[in-house]
N, C-alpha and C. Protein backbone atom coordinates (compact mmCIF):
# COMPACT_ATOMS: atom_id res chain seq x y z
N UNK A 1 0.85 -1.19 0.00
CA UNK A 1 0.00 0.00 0.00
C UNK A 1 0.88 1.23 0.00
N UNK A 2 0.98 1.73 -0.79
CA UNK A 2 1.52 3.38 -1.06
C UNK A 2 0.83 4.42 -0.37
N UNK A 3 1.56 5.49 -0.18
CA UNK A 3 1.19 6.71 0.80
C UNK A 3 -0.67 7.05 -0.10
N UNK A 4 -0.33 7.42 -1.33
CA UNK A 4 -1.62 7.94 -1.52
C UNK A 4 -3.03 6.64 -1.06
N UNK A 5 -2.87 5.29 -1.01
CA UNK A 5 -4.13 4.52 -0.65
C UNK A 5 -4.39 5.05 0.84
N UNK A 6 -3.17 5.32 1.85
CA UNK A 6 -3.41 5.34 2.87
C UNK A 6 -4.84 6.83 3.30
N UNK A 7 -5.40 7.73 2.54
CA UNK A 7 -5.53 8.72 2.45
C UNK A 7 -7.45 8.79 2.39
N UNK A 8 -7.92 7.87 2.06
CA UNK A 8 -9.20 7.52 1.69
C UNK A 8 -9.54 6.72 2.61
N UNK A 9 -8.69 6.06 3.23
CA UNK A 9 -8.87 5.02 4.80
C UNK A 9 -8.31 5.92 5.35
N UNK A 10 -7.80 7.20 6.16
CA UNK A 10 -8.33 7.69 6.79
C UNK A 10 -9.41 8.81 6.81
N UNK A 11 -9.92 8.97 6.02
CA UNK A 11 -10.68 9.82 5.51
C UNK A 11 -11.87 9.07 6.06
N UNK A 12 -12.14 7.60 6.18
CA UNK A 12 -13.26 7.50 6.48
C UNK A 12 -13.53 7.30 7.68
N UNK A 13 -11.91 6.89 8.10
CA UNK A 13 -11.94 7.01 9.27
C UNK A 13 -12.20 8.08 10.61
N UNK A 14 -11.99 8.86 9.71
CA UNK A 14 -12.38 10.26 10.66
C UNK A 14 -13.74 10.29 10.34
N UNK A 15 -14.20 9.92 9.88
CA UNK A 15 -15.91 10.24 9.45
C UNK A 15 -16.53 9.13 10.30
N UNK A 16 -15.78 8.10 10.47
CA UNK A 16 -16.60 7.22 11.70
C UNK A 16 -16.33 7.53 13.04
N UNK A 17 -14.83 8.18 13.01
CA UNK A 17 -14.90 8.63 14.70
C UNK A 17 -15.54 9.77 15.33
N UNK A 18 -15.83 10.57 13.79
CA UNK A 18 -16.58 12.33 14.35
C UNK A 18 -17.88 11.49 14.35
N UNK A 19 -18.84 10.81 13.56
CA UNK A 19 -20.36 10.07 13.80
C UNK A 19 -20.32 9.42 15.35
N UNK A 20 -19.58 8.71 15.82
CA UNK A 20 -18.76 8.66 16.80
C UNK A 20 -19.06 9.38 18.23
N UNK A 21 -18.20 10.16 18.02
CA UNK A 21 -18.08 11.15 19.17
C UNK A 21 -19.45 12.42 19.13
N UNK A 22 -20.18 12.68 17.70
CA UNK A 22 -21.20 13.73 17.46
C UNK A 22 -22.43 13.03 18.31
N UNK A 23 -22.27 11.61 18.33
CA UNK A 23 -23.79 10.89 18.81
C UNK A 23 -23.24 11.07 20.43
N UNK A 24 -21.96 10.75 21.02
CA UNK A 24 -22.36 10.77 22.58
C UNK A 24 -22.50 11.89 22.54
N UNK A 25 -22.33 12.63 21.88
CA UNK A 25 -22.39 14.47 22.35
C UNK A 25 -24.05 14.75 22.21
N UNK A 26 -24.31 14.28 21.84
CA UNK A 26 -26.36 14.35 21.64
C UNK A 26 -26.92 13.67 22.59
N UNK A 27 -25.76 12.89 23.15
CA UNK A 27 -26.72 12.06 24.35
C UNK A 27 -26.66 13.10 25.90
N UNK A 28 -25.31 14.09 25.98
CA UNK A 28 -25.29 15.01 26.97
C UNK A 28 -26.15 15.78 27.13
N UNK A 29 -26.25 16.08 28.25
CA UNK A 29 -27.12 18.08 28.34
C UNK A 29 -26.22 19.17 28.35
N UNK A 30 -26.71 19.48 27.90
CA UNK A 30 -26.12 21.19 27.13
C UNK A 30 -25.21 21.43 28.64
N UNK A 31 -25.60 21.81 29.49
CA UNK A 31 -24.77 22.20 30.17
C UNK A 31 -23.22 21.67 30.52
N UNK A 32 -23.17 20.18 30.04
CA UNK A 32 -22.31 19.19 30.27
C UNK A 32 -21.24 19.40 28.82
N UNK A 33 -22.30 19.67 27.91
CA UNK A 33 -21.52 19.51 26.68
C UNK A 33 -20.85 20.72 26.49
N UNK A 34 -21.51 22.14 26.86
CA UNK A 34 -20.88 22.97 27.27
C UNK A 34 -19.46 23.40 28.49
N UNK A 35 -19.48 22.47 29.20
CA UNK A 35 -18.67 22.96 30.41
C UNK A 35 -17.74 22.65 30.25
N UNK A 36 -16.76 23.72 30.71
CA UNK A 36 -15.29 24.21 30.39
C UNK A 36 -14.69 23.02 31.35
N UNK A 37 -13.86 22.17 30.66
CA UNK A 37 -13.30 20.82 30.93
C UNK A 37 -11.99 20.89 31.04
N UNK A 38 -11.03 22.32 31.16
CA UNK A 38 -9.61 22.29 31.07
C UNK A 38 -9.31 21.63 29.80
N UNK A 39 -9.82 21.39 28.68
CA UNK A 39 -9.34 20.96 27.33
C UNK A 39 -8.87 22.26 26.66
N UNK A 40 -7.87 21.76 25.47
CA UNK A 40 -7.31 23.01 24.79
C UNK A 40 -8.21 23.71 24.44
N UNK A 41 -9.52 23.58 23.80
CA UNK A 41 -10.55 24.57 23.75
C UNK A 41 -11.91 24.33 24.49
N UNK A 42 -11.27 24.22 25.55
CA UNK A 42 -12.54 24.30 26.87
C UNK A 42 -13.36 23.21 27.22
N UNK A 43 -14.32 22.91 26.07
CA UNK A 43 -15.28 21.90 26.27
C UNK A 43 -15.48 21.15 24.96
N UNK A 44 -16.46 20.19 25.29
CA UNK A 44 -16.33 18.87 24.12
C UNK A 44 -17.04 19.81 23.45
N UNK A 45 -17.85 20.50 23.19
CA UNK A 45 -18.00 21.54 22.11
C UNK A 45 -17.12 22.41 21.71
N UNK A 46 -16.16 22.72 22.37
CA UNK A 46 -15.28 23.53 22.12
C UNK A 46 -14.59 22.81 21.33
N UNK A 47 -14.17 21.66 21.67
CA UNK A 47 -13.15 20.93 21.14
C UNK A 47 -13.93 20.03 19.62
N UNK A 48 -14.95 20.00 19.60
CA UNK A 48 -15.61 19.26 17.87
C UNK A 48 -15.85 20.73 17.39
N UNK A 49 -16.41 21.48 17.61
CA UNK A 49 -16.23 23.22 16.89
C UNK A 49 -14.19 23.39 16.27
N UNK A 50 -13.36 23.14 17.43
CA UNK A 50 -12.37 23.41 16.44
C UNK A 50 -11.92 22.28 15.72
N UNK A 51 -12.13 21.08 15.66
CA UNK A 51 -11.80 20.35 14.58
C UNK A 51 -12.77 20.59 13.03
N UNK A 52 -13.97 21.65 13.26
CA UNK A 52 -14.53 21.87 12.03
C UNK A 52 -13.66 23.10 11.58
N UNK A 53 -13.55 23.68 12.39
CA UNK A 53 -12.32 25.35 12.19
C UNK A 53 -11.12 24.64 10.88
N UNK A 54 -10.51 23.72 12.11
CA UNK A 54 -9.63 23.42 11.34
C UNK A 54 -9.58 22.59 9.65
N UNK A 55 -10.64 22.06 9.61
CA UNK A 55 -10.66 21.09 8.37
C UNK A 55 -11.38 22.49 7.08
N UNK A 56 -12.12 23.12 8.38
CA UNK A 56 -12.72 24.59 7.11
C UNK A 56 -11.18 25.17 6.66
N UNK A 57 -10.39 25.25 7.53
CA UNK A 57 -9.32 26.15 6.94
C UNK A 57 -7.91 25.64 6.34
N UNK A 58 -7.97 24.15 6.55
CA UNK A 58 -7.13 23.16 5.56
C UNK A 58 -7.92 23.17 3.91
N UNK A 59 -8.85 22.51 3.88
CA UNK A 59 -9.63 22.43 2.88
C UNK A 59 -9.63 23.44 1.76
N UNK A 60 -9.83 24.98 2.61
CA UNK A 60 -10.17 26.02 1.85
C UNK A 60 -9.08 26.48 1.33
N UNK A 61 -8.17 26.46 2.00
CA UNK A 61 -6.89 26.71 1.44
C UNK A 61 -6.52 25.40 0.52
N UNK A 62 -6.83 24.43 0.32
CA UNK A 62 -6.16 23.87 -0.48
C UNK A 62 -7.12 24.09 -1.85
N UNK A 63 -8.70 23.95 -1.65
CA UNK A 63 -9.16 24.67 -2.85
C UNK A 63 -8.79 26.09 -3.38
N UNK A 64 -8.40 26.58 -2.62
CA UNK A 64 -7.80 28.51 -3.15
C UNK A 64 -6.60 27.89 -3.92
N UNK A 65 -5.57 27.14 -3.04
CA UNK A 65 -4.52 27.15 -4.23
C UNK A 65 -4.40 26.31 -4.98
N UNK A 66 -5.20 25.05 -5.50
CA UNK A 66 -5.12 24.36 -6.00
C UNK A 66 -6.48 23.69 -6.56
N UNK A 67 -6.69 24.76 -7.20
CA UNK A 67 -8.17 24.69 -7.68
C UNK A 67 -8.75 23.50 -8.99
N UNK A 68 -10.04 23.41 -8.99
CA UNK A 68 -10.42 22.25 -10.03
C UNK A 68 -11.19 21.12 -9.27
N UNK A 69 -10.74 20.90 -7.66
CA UNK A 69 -11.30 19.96 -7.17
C UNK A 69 -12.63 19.76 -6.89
N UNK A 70 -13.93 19.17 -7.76
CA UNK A 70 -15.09 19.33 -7.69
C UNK A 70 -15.64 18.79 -6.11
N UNK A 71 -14.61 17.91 -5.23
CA UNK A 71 -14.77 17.81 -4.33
C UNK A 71 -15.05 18.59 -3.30
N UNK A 72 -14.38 19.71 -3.23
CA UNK A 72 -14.50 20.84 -2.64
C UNK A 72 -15.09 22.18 -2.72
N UNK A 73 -15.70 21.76 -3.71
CA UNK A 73 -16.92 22.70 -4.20
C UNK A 73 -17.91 23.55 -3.55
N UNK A 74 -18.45 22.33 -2.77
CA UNK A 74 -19.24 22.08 -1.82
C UNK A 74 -18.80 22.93 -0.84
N UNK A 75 -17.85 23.60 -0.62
CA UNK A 75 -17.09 24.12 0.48
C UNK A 75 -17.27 26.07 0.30
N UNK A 76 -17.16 26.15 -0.98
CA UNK A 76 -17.36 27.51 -1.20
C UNK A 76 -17.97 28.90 -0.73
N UNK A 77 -19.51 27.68 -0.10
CA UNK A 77 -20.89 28.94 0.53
C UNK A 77 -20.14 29.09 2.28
N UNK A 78 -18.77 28.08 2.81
CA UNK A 78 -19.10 27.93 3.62
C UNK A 78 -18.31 29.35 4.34
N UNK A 79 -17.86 29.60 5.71
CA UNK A 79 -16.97 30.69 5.96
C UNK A 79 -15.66 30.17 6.51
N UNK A 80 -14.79 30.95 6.21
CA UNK A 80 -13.40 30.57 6.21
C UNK A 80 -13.24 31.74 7.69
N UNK A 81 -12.93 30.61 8.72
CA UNK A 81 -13.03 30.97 10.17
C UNK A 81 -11.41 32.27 10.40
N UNK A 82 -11.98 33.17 11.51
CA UNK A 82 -11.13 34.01 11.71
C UNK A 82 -10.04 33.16 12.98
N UNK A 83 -10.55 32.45 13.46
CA UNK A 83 -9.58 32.57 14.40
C UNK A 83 -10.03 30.22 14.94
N UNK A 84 -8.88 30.29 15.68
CA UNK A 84 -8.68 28.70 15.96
C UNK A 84 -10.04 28.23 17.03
N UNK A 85 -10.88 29.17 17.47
CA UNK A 85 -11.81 29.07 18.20
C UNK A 85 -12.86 29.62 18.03
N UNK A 86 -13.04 30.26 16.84
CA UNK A 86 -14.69 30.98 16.76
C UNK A 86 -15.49 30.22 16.57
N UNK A 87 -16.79 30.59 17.54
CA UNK A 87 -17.92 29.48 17.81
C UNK A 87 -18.46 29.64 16.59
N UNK A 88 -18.79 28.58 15.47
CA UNK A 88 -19.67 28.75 14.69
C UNK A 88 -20.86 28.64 14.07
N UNK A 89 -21.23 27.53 15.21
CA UNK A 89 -22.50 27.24 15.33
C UNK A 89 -23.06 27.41 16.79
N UNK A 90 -24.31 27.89 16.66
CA UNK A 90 -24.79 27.89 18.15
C UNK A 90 -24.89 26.86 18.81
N UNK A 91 -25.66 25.29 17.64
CA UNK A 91 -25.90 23.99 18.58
C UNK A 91 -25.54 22.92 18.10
N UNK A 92 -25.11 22.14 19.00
CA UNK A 92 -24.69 20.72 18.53
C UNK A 92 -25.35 20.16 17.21
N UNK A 93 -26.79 20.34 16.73
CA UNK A 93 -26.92 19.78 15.42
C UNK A 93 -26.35 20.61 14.20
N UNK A 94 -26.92 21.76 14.69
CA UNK A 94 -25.93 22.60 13.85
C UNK A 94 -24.36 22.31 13.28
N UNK A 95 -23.94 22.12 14.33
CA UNK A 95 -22.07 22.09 14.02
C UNK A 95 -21.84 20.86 13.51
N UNK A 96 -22.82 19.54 13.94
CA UNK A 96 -23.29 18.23 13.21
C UNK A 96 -23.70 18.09 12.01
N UNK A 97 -24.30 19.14 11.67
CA UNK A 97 -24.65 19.52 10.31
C UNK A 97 -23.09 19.38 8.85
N UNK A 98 -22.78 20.45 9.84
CA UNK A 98 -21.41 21.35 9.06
C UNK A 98 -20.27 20.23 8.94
N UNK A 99 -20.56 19.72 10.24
CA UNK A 99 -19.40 18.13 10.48
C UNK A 99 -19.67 17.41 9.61
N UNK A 100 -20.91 16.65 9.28
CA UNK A 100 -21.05 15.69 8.17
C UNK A 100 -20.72 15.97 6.46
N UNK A 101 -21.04 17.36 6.95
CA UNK A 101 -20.85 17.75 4.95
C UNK A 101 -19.16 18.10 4.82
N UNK A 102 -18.47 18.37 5.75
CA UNK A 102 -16.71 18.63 5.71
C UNK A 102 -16.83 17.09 5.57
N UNK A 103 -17.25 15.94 6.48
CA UNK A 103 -16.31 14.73 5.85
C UNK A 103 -16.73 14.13 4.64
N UNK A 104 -18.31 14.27 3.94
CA UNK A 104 -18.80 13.63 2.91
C UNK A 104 -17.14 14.19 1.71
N UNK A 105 -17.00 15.79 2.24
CA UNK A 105 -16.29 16.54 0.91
C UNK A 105 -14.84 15.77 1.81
N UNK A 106 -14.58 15.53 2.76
CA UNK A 106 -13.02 14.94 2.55
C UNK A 106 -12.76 13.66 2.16
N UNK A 107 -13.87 13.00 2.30
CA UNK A 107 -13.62 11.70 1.81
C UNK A 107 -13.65 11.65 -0.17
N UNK A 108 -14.71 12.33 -0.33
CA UNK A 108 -14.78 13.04 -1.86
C UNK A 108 -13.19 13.41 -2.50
N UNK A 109 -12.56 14.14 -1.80
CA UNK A 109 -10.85 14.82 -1.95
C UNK A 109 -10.24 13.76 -2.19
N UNK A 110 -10.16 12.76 -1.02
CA UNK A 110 -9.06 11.91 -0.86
C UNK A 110 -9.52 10.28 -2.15
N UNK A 111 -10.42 10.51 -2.95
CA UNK A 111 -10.75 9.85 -3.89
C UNK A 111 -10.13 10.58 -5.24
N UNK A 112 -10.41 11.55 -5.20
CA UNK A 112 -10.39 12.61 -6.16
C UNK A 112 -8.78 13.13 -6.37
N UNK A 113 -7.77 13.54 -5.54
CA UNK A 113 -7.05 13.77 -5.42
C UNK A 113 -5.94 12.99 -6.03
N UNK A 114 -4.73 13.22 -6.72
CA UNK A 114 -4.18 12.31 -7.63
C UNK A 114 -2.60 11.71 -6.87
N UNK A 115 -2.05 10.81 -7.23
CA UNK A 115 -0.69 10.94 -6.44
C UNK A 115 0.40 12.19 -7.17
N UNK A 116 0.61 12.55 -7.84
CA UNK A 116 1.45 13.63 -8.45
C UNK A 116 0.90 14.91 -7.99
N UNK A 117 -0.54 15.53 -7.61
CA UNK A 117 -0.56 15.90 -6.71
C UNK A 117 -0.33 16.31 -5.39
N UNK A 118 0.00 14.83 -5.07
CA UNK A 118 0.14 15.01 -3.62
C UNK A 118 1.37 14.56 -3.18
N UNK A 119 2.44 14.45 -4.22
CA UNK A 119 3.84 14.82 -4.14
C UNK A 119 4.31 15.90 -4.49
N UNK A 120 3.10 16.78 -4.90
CA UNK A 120 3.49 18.08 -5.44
C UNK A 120 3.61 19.15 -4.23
N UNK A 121 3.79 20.66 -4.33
CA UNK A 121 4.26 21.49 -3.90
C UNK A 121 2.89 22.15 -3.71
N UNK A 122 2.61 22.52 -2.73
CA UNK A 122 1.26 23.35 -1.96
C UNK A 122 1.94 24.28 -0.61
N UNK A 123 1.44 25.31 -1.47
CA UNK A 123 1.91 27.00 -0.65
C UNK A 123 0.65 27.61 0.13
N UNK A 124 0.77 27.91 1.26
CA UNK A 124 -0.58 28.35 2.24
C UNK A 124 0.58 29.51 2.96
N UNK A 125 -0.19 30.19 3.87
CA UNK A 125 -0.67 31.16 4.10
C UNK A 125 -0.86 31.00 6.16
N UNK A 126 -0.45 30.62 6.99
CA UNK A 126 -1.13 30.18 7.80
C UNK A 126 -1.86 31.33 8.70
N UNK A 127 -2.56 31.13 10.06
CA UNK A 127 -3.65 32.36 10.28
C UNK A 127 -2.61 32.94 11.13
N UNK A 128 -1.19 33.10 11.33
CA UNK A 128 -0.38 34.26 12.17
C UNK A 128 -0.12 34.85 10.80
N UNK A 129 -0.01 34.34 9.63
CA UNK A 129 0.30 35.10 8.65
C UNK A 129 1.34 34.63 7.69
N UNK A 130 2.36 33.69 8.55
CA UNK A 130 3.66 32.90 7.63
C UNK A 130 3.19 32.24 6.72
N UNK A 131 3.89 32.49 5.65
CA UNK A 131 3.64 31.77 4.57
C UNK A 131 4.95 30.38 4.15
N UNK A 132 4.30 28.91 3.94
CA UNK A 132 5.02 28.03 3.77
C UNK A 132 4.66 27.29 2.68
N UNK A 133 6.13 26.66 2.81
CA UNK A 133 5.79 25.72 0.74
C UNK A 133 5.97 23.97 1.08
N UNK A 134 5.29 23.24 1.37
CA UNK A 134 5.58 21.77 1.49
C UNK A 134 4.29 20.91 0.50
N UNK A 135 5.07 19.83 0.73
CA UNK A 135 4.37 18.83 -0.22
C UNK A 135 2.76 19.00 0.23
N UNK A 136 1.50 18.47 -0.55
CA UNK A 136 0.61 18.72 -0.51
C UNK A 136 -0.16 17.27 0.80
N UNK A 137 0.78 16.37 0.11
CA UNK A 137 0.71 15.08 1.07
C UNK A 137 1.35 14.87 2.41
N UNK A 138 2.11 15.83 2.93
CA UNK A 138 2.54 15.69 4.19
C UNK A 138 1.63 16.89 4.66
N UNK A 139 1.15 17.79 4.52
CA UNK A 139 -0.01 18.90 4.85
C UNK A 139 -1.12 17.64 4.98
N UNK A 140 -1.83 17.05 3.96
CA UNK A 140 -3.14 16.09 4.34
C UNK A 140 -2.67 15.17 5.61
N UNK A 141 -1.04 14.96 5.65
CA UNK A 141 -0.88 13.96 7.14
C UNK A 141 -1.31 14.64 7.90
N UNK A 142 -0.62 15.74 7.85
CA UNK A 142 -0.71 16.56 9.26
C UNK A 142 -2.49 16.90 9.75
N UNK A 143 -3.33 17.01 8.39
CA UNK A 143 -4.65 17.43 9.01
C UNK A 143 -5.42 15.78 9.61
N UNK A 144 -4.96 14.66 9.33
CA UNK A 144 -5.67 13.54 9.69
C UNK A 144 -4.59 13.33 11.27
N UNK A 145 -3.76 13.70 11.05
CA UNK A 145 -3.16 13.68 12.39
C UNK A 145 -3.86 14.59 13.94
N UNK A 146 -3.66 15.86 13.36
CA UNK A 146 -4.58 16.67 13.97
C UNK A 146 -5.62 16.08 14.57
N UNK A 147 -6.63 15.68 13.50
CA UNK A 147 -7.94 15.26 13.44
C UNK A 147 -8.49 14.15 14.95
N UNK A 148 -6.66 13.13 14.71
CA UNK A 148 -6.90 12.39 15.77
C UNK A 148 -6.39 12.99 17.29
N UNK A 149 -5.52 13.92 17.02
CA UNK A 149 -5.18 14.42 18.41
C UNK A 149 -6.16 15.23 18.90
N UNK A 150 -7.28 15.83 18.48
CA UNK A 150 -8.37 16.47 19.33
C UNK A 150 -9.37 15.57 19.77
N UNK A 151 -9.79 14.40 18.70
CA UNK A 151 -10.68 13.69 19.15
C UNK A 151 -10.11 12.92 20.01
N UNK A 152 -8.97 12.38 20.44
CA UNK A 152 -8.20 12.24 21.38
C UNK A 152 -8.57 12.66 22.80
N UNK A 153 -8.42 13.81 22.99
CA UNK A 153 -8.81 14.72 24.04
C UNK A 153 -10.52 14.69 24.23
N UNK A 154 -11.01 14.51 23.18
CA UNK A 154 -12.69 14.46 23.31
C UNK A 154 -12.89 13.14 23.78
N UNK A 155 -12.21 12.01 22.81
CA UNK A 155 -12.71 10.78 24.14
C UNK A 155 -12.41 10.97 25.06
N UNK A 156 -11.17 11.65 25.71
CA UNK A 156 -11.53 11.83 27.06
C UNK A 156 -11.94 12.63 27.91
N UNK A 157 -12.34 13.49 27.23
CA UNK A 157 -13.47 14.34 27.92
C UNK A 157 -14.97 13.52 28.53
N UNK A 158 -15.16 13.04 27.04
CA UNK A 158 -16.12 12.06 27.30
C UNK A 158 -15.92 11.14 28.36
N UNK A 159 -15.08 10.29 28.62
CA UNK A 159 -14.55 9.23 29.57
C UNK A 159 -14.83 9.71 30.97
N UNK A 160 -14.05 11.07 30.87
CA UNK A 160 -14.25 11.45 32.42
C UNK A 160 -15.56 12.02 32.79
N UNK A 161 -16.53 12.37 32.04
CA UNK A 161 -17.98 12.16 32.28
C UNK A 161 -18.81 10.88 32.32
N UNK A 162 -18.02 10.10 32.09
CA UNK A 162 -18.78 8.90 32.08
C UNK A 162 -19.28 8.34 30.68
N UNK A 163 -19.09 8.66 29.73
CA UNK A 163 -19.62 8.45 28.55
C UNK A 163 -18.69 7.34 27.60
N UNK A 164 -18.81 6.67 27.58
CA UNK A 164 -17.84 5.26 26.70
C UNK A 164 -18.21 5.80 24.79
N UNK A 165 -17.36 6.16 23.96
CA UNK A 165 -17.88 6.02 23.04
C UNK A 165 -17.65 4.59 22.22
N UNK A 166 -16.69 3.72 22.88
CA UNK A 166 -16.73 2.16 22.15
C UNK A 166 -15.18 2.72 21.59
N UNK A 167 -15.10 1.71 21.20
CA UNK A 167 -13.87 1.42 19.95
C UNK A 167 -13.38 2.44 19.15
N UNK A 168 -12.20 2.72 19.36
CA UNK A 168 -11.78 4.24 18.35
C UNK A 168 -10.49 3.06 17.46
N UNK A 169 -10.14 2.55 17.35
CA UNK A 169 -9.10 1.96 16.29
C UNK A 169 -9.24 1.74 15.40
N UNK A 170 -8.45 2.47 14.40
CA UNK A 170 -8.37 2.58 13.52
C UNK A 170 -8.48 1.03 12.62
N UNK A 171 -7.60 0.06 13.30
CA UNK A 171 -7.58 -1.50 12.53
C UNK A 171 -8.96 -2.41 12.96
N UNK A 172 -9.70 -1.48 13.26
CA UNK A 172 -11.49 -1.93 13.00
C UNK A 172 -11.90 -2.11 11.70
N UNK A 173 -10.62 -0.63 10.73
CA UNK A 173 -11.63 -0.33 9.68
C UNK A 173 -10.36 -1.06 8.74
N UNK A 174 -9.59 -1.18 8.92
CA UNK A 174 -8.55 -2.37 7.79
C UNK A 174 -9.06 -3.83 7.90
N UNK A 175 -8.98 -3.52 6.21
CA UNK A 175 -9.64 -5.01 5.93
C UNK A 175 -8.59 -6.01 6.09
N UNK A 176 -9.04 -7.05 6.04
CA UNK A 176 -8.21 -8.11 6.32
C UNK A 176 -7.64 -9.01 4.95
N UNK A 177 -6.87 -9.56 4.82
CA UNK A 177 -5.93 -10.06 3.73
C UNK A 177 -5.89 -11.59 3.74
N UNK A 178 -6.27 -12.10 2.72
CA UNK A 178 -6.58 -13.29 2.21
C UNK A 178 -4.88 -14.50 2.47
């Protein structure tokens, strides 16, 4: 398996751990799902709000500079966040909303997306302002990496409320070999 297969398995994989973690978060009360938990961004809402921040502002930047991807299309009406924490939705279905249609379009990308592409050269912009030039495929590591280090912190947010979300491993979703 070559770097680019690896890219579509996790892609879906993040789409089963955010379905995941979005359902115990529907099973809380607001006040719970709200409360400031000492996590890097406060609370398990805080913390699934910035993993949408972040995939809005990977994404968008990679459609700005590297345009054509009908995958990301879909992404256009959406807003390209000011800052690593702006609330953008008022309520959990809401931001559930916004969550499901970022992974339908990343899993869409990581189909779509070519390997010469993603040995290629992708220039961004980041939100202090530096501007950097690296491969397009070690940028997509870094956002599925990300992806797992917050939900990381959200299972255990969850945990220490009491909330089990089951099985987060990844070799749930690798198939098995004849």
């Amino acid at each position: 398996m070559n770097n680019t297969s690896h890219f579509p398995q996790l892609a879906t994989y993040n789409q089963w751990m955010n379905r995941k973690l979005y359902d115990a978060a529907a099973a809380l009360p607001a006040d719970r799902l709200h409360e400031d938990r000492g996590a890097f961004f406060g609370s398990v809402f805080g913390t699934l709000n910035h993993l949408v921040i972040a995939d809005l502002i990977w994404f968008k930047r990679i459609a700005a500079n590297l345009p054509g991807f009908a995958s990301l299309r879909c992404l256009d009406d959406l807003p390209r966040p000011a800052s690593l924490d702006q609330r953008l939705c008022a309520t959990l279905p809401e931001l559930d909303g916004l969550r499901t249609r970022l992974d339908a379009a990343i899993i869409a990308f990581c189909d779509e997306v070519r390997p010469s592409q993603l040995e290629g050269p992708f220039e961004y912009t980041s939100t202090k302002g530096v501007t950097s030039r690296k491969r397009l495929g070690d940028v997509l590591l870094h956002v599925f990496n990300h992806q797992t280090h917050h939900r990381g912190q959200a299972t255990t947010l969850f945990s220490q409320m009491g909330v089990d979300v089951g099985v987060t491993d990844l070799l749930l979703l690798v198939p098995n070999v004849d």
